[in-house]
Structure formats: C-alpha cells, structure tokens
N, C-alpha and C. Protein backbone atom coordinates (compact mmCIF):
# COMPACT_ATOMS: atom_id res chain seq x y z
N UNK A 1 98.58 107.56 -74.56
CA UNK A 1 97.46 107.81 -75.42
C UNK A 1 96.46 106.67 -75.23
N UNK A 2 95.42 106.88 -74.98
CA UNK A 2 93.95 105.81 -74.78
C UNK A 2 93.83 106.04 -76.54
N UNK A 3 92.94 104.39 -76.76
CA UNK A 3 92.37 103.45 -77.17
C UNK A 3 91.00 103.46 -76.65
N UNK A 4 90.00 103.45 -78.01
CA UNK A 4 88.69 103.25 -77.71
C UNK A 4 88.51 102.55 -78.88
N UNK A 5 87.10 101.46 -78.84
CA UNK A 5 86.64 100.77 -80.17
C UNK A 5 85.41 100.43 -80.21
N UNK A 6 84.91 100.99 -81.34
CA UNK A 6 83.14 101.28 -81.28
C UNK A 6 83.02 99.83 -82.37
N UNK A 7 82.82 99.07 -82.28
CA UNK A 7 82.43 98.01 -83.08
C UNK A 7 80.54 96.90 -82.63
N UNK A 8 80.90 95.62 -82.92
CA UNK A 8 80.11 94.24 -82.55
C UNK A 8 80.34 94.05 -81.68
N UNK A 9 79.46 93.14 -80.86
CA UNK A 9 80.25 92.80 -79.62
C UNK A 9 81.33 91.92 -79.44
N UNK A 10 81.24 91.05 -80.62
CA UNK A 10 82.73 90.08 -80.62
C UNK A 10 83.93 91.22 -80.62
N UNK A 11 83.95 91.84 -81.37
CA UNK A 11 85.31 92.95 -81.63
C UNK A 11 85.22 93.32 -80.54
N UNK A 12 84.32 94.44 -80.04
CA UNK A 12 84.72 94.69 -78.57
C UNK A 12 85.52 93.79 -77.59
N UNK A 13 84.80 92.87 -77.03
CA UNK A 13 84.88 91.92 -76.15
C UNK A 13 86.55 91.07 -76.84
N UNK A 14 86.68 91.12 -78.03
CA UNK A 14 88.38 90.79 -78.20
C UNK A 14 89.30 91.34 -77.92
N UNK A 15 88.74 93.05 -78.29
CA UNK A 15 89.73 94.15 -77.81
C UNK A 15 89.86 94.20 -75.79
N UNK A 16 88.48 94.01 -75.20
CA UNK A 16 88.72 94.41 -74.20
C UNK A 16 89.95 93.15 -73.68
N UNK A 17 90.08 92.08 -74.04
CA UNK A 17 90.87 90.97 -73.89
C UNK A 17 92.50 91.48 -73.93
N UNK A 18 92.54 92.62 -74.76
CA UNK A 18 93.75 93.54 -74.66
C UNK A 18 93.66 94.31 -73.93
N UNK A 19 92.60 95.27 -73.82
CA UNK A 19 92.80 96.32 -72.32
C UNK A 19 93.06 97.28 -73.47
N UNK A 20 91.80 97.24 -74.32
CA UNK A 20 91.34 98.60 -74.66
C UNK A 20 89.56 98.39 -74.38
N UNK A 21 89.38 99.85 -74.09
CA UNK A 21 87.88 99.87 -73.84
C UNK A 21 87.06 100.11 -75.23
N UNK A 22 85.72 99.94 -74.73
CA UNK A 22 84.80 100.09 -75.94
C UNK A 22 83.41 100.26 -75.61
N UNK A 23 82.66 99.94 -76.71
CA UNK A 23 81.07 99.73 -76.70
C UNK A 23 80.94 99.18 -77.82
N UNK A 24 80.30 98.08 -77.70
CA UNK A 24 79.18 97.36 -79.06
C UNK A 24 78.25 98.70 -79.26
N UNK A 25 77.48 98.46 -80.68
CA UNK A 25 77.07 99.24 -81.24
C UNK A 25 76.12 98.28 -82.03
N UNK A 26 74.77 98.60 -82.60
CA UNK A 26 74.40 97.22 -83.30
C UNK A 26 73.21 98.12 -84.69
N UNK A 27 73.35 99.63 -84.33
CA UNK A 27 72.24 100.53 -85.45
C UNK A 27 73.14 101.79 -85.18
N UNK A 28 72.73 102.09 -86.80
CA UNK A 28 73.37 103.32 -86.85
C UNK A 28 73.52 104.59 -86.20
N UNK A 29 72.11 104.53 -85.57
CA UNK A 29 72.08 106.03 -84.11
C UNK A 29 72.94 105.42 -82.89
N UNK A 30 72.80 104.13 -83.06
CA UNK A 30 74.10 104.27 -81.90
C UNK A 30 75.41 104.21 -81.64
N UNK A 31 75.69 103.91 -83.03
CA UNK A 31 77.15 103.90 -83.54
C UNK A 31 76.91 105.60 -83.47
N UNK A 32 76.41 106.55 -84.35
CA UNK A 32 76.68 108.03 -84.36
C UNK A 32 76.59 108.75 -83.25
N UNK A 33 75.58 108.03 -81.74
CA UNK A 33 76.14 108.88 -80.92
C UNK A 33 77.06 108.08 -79.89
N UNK A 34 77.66 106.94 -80.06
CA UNK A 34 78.88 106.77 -79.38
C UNK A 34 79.99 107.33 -79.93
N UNK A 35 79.96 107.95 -81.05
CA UNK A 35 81.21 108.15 -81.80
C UNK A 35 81.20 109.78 -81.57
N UNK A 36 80.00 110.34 -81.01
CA UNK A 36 79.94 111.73 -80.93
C UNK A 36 80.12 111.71 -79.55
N UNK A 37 79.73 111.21 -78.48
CA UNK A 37 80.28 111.15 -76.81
C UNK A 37 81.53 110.64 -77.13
N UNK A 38 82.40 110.17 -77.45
CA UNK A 38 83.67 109.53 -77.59
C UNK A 38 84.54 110.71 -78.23
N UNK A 39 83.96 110.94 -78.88
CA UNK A 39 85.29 112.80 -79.71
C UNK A 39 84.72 113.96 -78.27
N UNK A 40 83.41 114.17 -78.23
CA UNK A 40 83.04 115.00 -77.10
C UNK A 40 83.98 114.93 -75.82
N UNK A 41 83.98 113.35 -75.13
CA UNK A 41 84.67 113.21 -74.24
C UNK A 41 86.25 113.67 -74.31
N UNK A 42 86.78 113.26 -75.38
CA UNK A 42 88.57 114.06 -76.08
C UNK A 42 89.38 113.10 -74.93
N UNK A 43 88.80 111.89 -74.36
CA UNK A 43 89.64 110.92 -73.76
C UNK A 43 90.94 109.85 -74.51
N UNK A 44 89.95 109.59 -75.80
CA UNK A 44 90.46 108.74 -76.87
C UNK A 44 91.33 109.31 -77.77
N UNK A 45 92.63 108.64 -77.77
CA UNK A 45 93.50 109.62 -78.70
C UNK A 45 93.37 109.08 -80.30
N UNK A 46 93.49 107.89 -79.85
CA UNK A 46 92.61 106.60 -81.06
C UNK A 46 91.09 105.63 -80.78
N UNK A 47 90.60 105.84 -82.11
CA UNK A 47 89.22 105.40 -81.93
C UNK A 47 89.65 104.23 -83.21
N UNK A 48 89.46 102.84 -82.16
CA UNK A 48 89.03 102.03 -83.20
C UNK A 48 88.11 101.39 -84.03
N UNK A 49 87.24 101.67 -85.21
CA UNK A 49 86.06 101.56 -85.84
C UNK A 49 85.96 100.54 -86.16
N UNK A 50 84.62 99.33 -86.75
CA UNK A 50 85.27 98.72 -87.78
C UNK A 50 84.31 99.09 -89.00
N UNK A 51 84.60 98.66 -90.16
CA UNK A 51 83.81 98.61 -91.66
C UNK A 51 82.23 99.22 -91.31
N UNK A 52 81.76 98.09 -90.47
CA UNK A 52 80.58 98.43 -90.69
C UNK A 52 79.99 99.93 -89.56
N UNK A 53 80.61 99.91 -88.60
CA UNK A 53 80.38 100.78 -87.80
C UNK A 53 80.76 102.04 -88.70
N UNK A 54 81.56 102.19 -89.42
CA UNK A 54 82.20 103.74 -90.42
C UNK A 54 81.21 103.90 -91.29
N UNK A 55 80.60 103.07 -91.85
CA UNK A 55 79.64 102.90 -93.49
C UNK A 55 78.44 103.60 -92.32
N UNK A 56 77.94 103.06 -91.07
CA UNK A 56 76.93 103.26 -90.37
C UNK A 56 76.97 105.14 -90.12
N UNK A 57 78.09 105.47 -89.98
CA UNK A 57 78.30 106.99 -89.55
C UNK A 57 79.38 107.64 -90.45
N UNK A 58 79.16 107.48 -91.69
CA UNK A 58 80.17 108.15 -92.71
C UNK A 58 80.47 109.40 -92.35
N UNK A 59 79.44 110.24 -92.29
CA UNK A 59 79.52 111.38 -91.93
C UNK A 59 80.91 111.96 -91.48
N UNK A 60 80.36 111.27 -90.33
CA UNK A 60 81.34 111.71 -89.00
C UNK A 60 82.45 111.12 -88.90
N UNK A 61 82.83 110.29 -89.64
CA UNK A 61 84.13 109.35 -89.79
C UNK A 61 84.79 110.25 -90.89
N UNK A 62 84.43 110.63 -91.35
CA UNK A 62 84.71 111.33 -92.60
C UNK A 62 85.25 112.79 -92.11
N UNK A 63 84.48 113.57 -91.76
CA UNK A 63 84.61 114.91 -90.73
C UNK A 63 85.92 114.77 -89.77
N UNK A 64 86.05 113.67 -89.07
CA UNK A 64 87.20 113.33 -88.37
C UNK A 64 88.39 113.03 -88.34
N UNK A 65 88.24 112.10 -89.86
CA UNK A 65 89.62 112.23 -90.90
C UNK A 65 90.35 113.39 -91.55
N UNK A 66 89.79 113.97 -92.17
CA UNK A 66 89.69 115.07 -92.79
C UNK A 66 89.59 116.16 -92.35
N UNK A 67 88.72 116.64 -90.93
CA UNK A 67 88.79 118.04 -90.36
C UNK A 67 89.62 118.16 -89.03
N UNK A 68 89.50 116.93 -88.57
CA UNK A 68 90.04 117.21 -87.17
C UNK A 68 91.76 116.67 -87.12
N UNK A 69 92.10 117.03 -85.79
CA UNK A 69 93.64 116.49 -85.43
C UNK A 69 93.78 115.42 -84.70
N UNK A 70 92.68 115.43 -84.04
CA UNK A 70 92.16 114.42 -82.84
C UNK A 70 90.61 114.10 -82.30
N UNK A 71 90.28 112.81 -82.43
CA UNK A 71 91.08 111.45 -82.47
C UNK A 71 91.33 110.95 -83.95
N UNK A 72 92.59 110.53 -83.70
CA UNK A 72 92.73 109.42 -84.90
C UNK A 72 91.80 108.30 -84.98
N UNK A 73 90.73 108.11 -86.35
CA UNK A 73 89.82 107.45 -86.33
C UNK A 73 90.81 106.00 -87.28
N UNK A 74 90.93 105.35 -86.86
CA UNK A 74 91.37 104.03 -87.41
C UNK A 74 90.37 102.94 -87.76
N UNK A 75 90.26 102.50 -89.12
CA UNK A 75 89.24 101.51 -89.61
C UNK A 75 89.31 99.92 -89.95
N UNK A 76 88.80 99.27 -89.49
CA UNK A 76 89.04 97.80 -89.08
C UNK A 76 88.49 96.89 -89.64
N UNK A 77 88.64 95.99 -90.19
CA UNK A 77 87.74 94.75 -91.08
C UNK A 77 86.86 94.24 -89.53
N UNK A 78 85.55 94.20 -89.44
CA UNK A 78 84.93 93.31 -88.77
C UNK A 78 84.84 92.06 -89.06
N UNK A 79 84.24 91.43 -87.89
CA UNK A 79 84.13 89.45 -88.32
C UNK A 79 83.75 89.08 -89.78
N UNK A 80 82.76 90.16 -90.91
CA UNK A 80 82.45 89.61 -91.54
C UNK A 80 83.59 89.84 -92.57
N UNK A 81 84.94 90.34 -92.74
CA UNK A 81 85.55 91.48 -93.55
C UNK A 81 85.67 92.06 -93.79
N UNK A 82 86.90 92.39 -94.75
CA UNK A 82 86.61 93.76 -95.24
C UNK A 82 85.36 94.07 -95.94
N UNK A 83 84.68 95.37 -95.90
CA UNK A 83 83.65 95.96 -96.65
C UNK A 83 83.70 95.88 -97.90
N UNK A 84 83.35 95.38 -98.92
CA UNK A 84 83.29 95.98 -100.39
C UNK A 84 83.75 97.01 -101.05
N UNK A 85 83.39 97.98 -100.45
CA UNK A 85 83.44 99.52 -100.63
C UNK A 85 83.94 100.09 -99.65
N UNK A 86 84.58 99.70 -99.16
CA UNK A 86 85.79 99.95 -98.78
C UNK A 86 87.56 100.77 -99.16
N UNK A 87 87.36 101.79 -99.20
CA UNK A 87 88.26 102.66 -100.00
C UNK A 87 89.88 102.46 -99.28
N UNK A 88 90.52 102.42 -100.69
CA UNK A 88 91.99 102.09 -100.42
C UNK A 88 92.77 103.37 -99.68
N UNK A 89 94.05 103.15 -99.01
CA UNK A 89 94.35 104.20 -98.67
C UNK A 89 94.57 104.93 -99.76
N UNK A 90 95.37 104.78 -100.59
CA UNK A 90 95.93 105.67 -101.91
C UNK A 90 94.10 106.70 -102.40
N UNK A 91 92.71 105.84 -102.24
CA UNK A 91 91.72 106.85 -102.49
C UNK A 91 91.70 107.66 -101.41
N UNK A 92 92.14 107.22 -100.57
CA UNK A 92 91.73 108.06 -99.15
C UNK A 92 92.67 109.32 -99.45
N UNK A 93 93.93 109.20 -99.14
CA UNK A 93 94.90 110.54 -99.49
C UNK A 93 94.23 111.00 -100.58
N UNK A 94 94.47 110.69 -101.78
CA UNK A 94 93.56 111.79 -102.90
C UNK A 94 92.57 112.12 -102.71
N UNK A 95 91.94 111.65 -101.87
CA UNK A 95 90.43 112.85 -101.52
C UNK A 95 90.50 113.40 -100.25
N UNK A 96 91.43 113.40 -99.10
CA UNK A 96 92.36 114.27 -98.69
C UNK A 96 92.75 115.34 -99.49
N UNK A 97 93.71 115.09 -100.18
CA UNK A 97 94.17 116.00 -101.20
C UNK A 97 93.70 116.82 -102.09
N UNK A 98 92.22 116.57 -102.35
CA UNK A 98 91.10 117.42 -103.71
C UNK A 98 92.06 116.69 -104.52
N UNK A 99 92.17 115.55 -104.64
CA UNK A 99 92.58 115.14 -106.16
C UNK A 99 91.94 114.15 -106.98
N UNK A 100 91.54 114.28 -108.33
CA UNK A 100 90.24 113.94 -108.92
C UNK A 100 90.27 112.57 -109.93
N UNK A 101 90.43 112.06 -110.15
CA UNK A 101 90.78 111.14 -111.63
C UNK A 101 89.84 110.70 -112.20
C-alpha cells in the first residue's frame, strides 16, 4: 500500500526522509486540488494530511472519511500543532454515526 502526504514543506521533506512521497501545499486551492489529483490518481492507499492542510479542504477531507473506502485520509499535527479545533476521535465516530449530543 503507497503513502502520500499533502502538507508544508518541512513535513513533506521529513516524510520524504522516510520514503514516502508528497507535495507541499501553501493555499487552499492547492491543497484542494492536490488532494483531488491524489484520490483521482487511486495510487495512494493512505494520504497523509496535516491540521492545517484538512481545515484548508474540509470539504473533501470530510467526503473521504465518511463516503469513501479509499484512500484512508489520516490527520497530522503540523510544525505548528495540533489545531484548536481539532476534533477528537470519539467526535469523529459520532458524527460518523448521526449521533447528536
């Protein structure tokens, strides 16, 4: 299974240090269409995001979790941290789930 990671260029350039591929990304149209050539392509079995790159393309991070089987979109604290708003897994399954509180 390939590894892809749409992040900064530090994240990239750490990951490629492992021998996964990527692209920096630095505005939101280009985070949304690397992340749309990257599911298009169906190379990546995992896509690694980070914080800010997901907040940049909710949308579609969202759509991918939730509608699709593949790729597994996996979400990553960038250099600056975790996001704020940043949702726990336990919110994530319940809104998976339609469940409301």
């Amino acid at each position: 299974m390939e590894y892809f990671v749409i992040a900064d260029e530090d994240t990239v350039l750490g990951f490629r240090y492992a021998g996964v591929e990527g692209q920096a990304v630095s505005t939101p149209g280009q985070a949304r269409e690397v992340l749309s050539k990257q599911v298009a392509a169906g190379r990546a079995g995992i896509l690694i995001i980070t914080d800010q790159v997901a907040s940049a393309a909710r949308d579609q991070v969202n759509q991918l979790r939730f509608e699709s089987r593949a790729p597994l979109v996996v979400q990553i604290p960038g250099p600056e941290g975790p996001a704020p708003d940043r949702p726990d897994l336990l919110a994530l399954i319940r809104e998976a789930m339609g469940i409301k509180f």
